[in-house]
C-alpha atoms as a PDB file:
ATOM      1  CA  UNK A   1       7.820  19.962 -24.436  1.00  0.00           C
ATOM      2  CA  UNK A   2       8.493  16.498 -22.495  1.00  0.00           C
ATOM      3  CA  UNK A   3       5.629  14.560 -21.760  1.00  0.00           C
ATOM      4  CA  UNK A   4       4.771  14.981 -17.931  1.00  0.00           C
ATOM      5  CA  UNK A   5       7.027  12.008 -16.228  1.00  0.00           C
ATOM      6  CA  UNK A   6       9.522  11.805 -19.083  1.00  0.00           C
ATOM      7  CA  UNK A   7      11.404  14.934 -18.751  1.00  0.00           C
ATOM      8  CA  UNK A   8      15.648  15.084 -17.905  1.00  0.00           C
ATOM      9  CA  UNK A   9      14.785  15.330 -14.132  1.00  0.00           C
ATOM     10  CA  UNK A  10      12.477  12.030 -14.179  1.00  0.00           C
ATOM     11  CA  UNK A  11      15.455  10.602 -16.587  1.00  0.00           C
ATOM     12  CA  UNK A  12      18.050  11.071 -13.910  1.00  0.00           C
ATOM     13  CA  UNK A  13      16.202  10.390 -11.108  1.00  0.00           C
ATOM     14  CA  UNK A  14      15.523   6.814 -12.499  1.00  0.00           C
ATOM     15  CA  UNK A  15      18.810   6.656 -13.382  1.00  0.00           C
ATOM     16  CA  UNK A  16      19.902   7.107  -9.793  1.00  0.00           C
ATOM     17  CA  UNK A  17      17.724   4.867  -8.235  1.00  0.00           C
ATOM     18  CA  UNK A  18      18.105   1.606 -10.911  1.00  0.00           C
ATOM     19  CA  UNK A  19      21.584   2.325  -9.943  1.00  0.00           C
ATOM     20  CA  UNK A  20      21.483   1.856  -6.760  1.00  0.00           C
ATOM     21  CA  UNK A  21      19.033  -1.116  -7.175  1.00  0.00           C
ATOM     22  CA  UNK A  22      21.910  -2.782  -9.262  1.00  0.00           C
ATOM     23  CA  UNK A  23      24.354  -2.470  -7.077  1.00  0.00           C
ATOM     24  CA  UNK A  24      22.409  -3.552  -3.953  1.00  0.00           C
ATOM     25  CA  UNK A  25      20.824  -6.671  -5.929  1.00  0.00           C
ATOM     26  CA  UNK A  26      24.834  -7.930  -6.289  1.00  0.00           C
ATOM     27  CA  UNK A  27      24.741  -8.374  -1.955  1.00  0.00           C
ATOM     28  CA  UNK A  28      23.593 -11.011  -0.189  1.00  0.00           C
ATOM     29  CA  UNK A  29      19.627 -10.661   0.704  1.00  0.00           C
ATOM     30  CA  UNK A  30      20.026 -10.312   4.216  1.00  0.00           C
ATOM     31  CA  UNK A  31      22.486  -7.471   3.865  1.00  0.00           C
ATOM     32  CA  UNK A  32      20.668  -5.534   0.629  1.00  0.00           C
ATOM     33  CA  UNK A  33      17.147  -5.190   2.356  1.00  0.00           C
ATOM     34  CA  UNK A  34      18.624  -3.264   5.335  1.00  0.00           C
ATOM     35  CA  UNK A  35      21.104  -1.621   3.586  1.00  0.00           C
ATOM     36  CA  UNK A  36      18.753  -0.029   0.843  1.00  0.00           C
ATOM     37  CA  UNK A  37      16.695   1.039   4.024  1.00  0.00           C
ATOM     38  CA  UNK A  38      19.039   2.655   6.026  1.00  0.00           C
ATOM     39  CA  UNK A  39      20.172   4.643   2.585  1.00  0.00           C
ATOM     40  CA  UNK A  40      16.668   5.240   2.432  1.00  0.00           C
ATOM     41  CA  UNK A  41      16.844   6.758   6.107  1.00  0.00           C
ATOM     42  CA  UNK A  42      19.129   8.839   6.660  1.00  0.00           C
ATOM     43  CA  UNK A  43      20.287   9.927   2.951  1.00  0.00           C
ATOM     44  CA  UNK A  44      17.311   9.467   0.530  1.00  0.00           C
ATOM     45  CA  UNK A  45      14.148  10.878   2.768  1.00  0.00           C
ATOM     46  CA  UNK A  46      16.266  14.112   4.188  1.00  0.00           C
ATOM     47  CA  UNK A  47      17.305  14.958   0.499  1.00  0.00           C
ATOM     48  CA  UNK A  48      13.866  14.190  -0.836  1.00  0.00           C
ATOM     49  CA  UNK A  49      12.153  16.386   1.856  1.00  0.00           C
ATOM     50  CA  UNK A  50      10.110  13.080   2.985  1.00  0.00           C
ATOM     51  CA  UNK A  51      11.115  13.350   6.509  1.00  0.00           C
ATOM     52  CA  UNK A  52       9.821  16.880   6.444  1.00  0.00           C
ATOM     53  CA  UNK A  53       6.546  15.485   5.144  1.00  0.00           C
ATOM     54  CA  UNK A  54       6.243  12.682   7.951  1.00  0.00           C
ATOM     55  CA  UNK A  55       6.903  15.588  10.582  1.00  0.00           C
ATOM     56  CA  UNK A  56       3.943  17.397   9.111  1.00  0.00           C
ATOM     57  CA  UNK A  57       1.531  14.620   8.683  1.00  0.00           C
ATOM     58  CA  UNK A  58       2.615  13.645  12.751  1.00  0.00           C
ATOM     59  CA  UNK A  59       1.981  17.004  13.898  1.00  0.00           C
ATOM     60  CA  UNK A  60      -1.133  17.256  11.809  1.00  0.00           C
ATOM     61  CA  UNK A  61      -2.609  14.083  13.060  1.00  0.00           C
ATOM     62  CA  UNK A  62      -0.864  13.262  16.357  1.00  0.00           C
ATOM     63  CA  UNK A  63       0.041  15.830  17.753  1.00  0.00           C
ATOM     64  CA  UNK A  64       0.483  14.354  21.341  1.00  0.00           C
ATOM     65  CA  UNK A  65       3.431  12.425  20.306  1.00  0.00           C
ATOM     66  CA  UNK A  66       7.010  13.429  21.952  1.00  0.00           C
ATOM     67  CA  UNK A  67      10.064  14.677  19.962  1.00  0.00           C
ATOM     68  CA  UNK A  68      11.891  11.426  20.236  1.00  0.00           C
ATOM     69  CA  UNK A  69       8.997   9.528  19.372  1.00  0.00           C
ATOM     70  CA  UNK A  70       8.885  11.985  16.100  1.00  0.00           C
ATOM     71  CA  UNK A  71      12.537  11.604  15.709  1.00  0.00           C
ATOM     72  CA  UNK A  72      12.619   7.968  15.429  1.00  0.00           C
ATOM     73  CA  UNK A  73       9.528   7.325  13.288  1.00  0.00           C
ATOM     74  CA  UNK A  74      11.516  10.359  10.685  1.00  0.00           C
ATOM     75  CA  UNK A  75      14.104   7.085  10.675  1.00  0.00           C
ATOM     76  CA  UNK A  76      11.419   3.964  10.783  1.00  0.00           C
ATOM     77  CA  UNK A  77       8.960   5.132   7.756  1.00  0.00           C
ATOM     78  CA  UNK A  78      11.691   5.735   4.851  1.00  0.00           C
ATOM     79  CA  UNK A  79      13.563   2.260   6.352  1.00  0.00           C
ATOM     80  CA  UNK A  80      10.422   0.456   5.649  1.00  0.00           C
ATOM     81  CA  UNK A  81       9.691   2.150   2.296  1.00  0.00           C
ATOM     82  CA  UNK A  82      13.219   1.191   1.311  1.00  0.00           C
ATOM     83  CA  UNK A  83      12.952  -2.549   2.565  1.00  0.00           C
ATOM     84  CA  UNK A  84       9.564  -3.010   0.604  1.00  0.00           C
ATOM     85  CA  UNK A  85      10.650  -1.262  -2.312  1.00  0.00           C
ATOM     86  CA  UNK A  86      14.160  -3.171  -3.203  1.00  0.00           C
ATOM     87  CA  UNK A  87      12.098  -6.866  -1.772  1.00  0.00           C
ATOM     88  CA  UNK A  88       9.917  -6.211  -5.263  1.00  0.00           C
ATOM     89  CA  UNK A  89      12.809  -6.146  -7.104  1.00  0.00           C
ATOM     90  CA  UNK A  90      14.088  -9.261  -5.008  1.00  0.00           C
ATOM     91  CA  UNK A  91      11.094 -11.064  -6.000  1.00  0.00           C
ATOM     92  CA  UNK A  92      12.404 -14.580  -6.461  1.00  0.00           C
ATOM     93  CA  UNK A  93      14.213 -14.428  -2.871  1.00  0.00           C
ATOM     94  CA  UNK A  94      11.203 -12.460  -1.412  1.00  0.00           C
ATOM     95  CA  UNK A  95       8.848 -15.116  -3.022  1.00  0.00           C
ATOM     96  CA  UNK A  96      10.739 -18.116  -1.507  1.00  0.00           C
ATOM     97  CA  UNK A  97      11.000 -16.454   2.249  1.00  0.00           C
ATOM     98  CA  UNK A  98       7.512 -15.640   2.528  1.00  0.00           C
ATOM     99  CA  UNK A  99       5.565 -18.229   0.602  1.00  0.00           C
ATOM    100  CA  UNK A 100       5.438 -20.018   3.206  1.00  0.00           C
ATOM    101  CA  UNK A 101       4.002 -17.751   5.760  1.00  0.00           C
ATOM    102  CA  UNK A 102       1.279 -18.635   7.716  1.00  0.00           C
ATOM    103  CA  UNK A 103      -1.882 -16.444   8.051  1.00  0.00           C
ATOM    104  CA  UNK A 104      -3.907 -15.118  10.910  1.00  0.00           C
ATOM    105  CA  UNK A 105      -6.306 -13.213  12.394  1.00  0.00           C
ATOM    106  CA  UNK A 106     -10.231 -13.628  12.534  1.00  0.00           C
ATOM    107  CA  UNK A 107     -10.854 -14.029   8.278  1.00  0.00           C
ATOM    108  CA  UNK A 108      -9.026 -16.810   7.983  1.00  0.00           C
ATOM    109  CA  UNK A 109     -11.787 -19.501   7.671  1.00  0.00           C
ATOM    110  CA  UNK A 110     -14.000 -16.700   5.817  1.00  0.00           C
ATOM    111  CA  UNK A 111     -11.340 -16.138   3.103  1.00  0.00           C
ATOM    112  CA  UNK A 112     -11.022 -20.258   2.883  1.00  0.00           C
ATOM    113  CA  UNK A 113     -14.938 -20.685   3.282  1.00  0.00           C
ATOM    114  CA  UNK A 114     -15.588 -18.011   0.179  1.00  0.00           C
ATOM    115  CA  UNK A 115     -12.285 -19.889  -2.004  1.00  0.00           C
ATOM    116  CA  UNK A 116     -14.115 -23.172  -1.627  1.00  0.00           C
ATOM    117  CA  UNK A 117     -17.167 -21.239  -2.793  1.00  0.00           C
ATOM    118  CA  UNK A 118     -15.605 -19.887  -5.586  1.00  0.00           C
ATOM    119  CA  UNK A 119     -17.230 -16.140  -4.119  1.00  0.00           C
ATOM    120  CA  UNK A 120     -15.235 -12.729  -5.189  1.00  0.00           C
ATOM    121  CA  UNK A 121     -13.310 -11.658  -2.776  1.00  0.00           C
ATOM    122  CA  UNK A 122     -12.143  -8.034  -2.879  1.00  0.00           C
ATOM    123  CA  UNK A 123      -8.946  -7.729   0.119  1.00  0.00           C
ATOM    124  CA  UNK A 124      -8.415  -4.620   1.641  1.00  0.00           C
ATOM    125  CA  UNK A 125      -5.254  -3.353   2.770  1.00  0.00           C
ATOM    126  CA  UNK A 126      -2.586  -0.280   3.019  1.00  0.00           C
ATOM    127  CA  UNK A 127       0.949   1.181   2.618  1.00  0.00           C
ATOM    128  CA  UNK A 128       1.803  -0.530   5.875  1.00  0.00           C
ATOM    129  CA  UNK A 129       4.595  -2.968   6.523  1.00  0.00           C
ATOM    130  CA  UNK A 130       4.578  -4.623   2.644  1.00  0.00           C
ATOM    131  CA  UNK A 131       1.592  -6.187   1.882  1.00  0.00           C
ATOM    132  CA  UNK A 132       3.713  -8.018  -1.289  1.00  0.00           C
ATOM    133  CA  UNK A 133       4.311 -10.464   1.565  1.00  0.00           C
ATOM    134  CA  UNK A 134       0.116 -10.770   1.602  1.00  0.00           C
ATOM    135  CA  UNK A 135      -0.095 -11.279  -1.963  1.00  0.00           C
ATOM    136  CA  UNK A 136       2.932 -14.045  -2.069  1.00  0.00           C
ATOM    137  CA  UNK A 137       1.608 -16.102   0.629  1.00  0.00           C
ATOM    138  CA  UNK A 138      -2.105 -15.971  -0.657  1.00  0.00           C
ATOM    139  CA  UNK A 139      -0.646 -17.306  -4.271  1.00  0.00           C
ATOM    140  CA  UNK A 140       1.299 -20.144  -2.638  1.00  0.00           C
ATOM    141  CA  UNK A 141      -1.749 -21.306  -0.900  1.00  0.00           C
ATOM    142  CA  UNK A 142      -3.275 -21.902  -4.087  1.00  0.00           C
ATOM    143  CA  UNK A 143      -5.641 -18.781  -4.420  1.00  0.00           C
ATOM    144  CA  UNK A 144      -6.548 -16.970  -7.562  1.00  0.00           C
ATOM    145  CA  UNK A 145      -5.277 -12.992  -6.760  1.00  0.00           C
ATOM    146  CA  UNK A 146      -5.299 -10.350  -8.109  1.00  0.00           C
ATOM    147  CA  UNK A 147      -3.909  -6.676  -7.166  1.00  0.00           C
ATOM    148  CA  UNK A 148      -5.388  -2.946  -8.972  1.00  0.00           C
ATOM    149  CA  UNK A 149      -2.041  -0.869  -9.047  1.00  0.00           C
ATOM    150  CA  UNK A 150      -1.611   2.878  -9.764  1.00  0.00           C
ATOM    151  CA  UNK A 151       1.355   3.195 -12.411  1.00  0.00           C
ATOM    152  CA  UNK A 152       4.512   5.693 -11.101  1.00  0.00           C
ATOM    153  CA  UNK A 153       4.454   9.041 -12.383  1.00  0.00           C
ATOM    154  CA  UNK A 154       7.685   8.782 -13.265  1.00  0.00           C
ATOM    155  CA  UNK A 155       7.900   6.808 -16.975  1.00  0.00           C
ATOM    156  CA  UNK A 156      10.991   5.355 -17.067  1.00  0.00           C
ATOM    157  CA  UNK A 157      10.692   4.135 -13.325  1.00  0.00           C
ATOM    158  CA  UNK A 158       7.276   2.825 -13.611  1.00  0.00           C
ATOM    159  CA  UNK A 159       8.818   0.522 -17.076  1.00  0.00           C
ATOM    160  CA  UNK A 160      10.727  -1.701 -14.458  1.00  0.00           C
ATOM    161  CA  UNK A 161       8.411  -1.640 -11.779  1.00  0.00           C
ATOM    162  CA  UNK A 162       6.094  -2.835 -13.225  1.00  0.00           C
ATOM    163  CA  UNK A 163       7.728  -5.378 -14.459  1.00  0.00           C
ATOM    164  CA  UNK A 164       8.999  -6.386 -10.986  1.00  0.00           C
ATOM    165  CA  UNK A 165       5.271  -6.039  -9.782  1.00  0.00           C
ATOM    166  CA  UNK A 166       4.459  -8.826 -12.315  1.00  0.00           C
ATOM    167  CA  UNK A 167       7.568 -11.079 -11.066  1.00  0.00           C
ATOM    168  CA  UNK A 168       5.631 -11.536  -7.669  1.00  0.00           C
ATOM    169  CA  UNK A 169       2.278 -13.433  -9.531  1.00  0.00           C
ATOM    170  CA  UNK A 170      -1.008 -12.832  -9.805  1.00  0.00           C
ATOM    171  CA  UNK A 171      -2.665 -10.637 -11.794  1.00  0.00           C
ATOM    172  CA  UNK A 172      -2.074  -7.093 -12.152  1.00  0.00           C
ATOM    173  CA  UNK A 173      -4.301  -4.325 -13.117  1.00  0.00           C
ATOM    174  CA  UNK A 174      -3.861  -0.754 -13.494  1.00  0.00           C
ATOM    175  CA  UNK A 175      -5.869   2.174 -12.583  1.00  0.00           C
ATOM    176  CA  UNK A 176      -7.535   3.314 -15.745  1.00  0.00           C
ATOM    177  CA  UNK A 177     -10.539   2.197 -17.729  1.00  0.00           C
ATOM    178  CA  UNK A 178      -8.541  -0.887 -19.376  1.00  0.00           C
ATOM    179  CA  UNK A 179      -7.621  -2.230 -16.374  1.00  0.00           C
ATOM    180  CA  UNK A 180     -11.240  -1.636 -14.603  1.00  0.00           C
ATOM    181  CA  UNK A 181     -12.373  -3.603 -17.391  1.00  0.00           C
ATOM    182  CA  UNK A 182      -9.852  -6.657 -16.869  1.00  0.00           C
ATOM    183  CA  UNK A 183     -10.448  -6.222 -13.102  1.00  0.00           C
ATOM    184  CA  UNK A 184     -14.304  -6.583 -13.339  1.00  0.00           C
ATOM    185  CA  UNK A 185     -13.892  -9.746 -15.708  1.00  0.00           C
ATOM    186  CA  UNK A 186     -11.647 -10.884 -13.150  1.00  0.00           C
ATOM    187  CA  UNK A 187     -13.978 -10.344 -10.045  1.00  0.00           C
ATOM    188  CA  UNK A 188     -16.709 -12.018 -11.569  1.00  0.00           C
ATOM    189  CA  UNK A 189     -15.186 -15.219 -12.087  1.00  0.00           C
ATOM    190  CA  UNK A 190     -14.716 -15.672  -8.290  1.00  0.00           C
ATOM    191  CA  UNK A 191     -11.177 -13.913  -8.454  1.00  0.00           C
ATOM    192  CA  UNK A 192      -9.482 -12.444  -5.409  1.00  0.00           C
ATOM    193  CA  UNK A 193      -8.407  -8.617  -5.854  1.00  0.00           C
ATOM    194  CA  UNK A 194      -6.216  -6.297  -3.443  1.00  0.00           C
ATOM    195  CA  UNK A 195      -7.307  -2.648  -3.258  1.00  0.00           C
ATOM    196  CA  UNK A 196      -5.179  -0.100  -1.049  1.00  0.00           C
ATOM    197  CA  UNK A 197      -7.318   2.482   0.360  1.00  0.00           C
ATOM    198  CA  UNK A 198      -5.084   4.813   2.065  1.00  0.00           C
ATOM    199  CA  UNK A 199      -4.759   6.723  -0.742  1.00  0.00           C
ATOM    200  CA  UNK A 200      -5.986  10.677  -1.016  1.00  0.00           C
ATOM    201  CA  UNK A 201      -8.978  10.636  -3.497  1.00  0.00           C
ATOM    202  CA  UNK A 202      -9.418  14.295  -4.506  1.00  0.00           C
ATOM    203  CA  UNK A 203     -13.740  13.250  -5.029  1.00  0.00           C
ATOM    204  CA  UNK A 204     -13.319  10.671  -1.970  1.00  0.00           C
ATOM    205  CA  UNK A 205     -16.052  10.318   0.388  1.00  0.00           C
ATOM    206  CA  UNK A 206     -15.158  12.647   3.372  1.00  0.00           C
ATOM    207  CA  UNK A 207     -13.995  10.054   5.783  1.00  0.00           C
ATOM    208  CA  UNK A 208     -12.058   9.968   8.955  1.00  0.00           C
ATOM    209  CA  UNK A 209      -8.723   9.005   9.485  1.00  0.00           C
ATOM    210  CA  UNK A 210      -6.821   9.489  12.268  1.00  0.00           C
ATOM    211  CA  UNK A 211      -9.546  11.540  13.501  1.00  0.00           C
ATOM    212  CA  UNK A 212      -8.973  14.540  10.489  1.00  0.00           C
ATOM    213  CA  UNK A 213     -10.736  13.938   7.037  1.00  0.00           C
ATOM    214  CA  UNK A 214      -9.429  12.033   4.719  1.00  0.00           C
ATOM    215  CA  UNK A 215     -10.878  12.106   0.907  1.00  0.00           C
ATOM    216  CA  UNK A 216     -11.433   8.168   0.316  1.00  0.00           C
ATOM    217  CA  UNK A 217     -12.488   6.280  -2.598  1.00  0.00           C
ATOM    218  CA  UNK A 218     -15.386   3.951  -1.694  1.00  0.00           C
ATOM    219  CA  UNK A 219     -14.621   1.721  -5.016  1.00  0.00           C
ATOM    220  CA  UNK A 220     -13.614  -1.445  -2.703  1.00  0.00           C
ATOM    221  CA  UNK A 221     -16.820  -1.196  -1.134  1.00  0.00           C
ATOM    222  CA  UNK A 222     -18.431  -0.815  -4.136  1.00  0.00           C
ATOM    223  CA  UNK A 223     -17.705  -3.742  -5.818  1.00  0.00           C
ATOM    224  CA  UNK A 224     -17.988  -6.069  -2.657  1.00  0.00           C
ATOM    225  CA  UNK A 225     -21.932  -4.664  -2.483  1.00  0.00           C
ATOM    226  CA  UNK A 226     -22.085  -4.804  -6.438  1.00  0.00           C
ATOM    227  CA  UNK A 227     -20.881  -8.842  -6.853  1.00  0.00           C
ATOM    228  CA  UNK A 228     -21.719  -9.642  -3.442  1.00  0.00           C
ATOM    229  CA  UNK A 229     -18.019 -10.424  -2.854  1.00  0.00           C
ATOM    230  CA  UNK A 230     -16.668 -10.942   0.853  1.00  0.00           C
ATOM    231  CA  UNK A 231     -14.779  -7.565   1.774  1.00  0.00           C
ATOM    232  CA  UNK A 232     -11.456  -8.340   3.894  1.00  0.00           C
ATOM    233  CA  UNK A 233      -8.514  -6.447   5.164  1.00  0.00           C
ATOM    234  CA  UNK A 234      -4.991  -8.017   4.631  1.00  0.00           C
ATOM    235  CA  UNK A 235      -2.096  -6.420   6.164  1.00  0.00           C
ATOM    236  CA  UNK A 236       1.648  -7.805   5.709  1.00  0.00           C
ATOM    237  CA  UNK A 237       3.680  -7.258   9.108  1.00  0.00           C
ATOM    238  CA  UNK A 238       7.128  -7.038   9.064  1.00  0.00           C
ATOM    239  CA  UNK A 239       8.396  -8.850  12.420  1.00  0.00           C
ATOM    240  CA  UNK A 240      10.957  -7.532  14.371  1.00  0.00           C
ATOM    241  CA  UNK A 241      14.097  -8.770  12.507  1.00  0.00           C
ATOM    242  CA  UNK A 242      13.194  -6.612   9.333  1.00  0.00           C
ATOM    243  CA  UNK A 243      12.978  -9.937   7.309  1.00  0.00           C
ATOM    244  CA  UNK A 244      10.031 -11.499   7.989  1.00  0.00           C
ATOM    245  CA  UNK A 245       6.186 -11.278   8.067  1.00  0.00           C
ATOM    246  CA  UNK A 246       3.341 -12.160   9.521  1.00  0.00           C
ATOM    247  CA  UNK A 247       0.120 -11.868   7.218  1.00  0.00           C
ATOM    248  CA  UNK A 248      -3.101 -10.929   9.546  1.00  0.00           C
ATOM    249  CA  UNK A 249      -6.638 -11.117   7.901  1.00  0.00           C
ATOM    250  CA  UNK A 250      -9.528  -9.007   9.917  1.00  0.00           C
ATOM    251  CA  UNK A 251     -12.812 -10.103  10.326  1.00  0.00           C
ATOM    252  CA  UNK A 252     -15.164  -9.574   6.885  1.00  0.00           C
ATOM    253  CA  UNK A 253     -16.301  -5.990   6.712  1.00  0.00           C
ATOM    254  CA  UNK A 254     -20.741  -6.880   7.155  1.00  0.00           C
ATOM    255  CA  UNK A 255     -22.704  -5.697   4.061  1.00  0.00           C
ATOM    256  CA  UNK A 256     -24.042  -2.256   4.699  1.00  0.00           C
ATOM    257  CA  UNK A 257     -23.533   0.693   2.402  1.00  0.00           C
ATOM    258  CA  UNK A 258     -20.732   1.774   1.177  1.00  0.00           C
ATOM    259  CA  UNK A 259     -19.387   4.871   3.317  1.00  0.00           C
ATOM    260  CA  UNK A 260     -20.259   2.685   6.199  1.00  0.00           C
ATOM    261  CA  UNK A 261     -17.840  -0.152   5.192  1.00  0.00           C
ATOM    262  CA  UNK A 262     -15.148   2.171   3.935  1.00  0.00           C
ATOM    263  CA  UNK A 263     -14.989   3.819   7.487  1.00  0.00           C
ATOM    264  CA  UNK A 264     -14.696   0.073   9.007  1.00  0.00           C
ATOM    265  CA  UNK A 265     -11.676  -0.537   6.687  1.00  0.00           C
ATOM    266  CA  UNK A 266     -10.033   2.989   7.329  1.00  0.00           C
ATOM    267  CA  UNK A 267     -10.494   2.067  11.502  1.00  0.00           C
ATOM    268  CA  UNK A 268      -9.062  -1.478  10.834  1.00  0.00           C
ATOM    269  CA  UNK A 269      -6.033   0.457   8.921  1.00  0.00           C
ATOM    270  CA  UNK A 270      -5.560   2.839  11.710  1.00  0.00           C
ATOM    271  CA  UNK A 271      -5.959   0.456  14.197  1.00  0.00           C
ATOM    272  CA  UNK A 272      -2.610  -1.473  12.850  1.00  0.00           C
ATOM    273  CA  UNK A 273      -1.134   1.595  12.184  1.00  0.00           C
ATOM    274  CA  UNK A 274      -1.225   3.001  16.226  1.00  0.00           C
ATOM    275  CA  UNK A 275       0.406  -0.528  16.960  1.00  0.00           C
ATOM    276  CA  UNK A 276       3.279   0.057  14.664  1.00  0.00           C
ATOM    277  CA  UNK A 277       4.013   3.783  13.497  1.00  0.00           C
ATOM    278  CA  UNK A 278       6.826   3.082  11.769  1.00  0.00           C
ATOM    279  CA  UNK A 279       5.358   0.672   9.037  1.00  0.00           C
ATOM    280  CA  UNK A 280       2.924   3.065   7.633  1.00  0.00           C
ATOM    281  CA  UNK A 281       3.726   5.491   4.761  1.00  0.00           C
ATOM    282  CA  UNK A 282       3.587   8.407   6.685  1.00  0.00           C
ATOM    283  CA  UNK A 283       5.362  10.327   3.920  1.00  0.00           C
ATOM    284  CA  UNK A 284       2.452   9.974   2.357  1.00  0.00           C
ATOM    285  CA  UNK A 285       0.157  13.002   1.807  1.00  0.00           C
ATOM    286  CA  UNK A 286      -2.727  11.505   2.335  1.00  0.00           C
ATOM    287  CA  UNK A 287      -4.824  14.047   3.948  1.00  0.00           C
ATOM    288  CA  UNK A 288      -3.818  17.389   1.694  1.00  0.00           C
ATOM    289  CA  UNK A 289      -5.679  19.896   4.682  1.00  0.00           C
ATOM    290  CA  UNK A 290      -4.294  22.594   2.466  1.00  0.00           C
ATOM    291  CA  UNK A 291      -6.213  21.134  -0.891  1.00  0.00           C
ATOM    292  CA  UNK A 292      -9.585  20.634   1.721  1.00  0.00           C
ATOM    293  CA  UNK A 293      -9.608  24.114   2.760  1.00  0.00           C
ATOM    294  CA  UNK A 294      -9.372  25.772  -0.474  1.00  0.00           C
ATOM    295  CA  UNK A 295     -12.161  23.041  -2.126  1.00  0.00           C
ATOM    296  CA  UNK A 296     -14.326  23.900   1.150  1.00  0.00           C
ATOM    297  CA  UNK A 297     -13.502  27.804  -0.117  1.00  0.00           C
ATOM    298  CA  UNK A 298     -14.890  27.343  -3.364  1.00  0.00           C
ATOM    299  CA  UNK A 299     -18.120  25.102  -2.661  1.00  0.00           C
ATOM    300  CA  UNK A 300     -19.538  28.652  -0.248  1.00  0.00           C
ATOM    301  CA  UNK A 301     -17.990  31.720  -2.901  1.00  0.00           C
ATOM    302  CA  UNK A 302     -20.895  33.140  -4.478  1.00  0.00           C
END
């Protein structure tokens, strides 16, 4: 029996996709990231059955939203999935367009202040726009960052992704007790370390998220309260031309508990999100309502 995420479908499906990575890495940069995310539109995410997931999440979550509205973000979400995902595998052109970036938004000074300092900083962010354009400009500017990642399922994918996820600097660590380890070693010494919470966490805390419960992992929080590290949400924007970024920093999340501070991190996510739809991962399943219910079901049996 193949090993789960090595089997003849996981084979072919890499096969398929480094393919098509090949061929779009031979075209010029400003011609492979929109090509790979219109294929990613309108052939990838139908086949896939991603758009049918973004339709469900929508009408699961905003309900209120009109059929054209639907209809376009079914195009926007897989175009931005494919931009980020073949601009990791572009990482030396990627790195030299956004190095330079400048950041902004209201933690700023406090990420500078707590560099200077040489305080932990754990930075907060999501699968929204590509927050690869975060990590690159926070490396050119000198500052010691890190990033916990959560290997593909897929084997012989997650080989040369990973690899591309190292091309891009910084330090990597994966989910797993090894790479909690590194990451702790790493926090300690004043390091700087990117956690994505918009992730379904089958133990999560029972938070809100788009006003429906979402199963959240209050580890960030955690280890800002446990090394008394600032606690900061970093988002990567991608401006209107599809190319380009801007990098906003929120305001420090204050010191409370941890539930508390993972809520303010989810509204500071959701808050982005409203102002662009179509840069979330909305084919995500990050709420599982199905998985809730039947959990819920079994907590009351007698």
């Amino acid at each position: 029996m193949a090993q789960k995420g090595a089997g003849w479908g996981d084979y072919i499906v890499n096969l398929l996709i480094r393919g098509m990575f090949r061929l779009a890495l031979l075209l010029p940069y400003r011609i492979r990231i929109p090509l790979v995310g219109g294929l990613m539109a309108r052939i990838i995410a139908p086949l896939a059955g991603y758009t049918k997931r973004i339709r469900a999440n929508l009408a699961y979550t905003c309900p209120e939203l009109g059929q054209s509205e639907v209809d376009r973000l079914c195009k926007e979400v897989p175009n931005n999935a494919g931009r980020s995902l073949i601009e990791l595998y572009s990482s030396a052109e990627f790195i030299k367009r956004q190095s330079d970036t400048p950041l902004t938004g209201d933690g700023v000074a406090a990420l500078a202040k707590a560099h200077s300092e040489g305080r932990a900083v754990v930075l907060v962010t999501g699968h929204f726009g590509n927050y690869d354009a975060a990590r690159v400009a926070l490396i050119a500017l000198g500052y010691n960052i890190g990033a916990v990642y959560r290997p593909m399922n897929n084997l012989f994918f997650n080989v040369h992704y990973e690899t591309a996820m190292h091309k891009m600097g910084g330090k990597l660590f994966a989910r797993g007790p090894s790479g909690l380890r590194d990451m702790l070693r790493f926090l300690r010494g004043g390091g700087m370390t990117f956690f994505v919470v918009d992730q379904y966490m089958a133990h999560g805390a029972p938070l809100k998220f788009f006003g429906k419960v979402a199963p959240t992992a209050l580890s960030a929080a955690e280890m800002a309260l446990k090394y008394d590290a600032l606690l900061l949400p970093v988002y990567g924007i991608r401006a209107g031309n599809g190319l380009d970024f801007t990098i906003q920093l929120d305001a420090p999340i204050p010191h409370s508990d941890a539930a508390t501070m993972t809520q303010a991190l989810n509204d500071s996510l959701e808050e982005l999100v409203r102002q662009h739809m179509g840069q979330w991962l909305w084919i995500h399943r990050r709420w599982k309502p199905e998985r809730q219910r039947t959990r819920a079901a079994a907590k009351i049996d007698p």
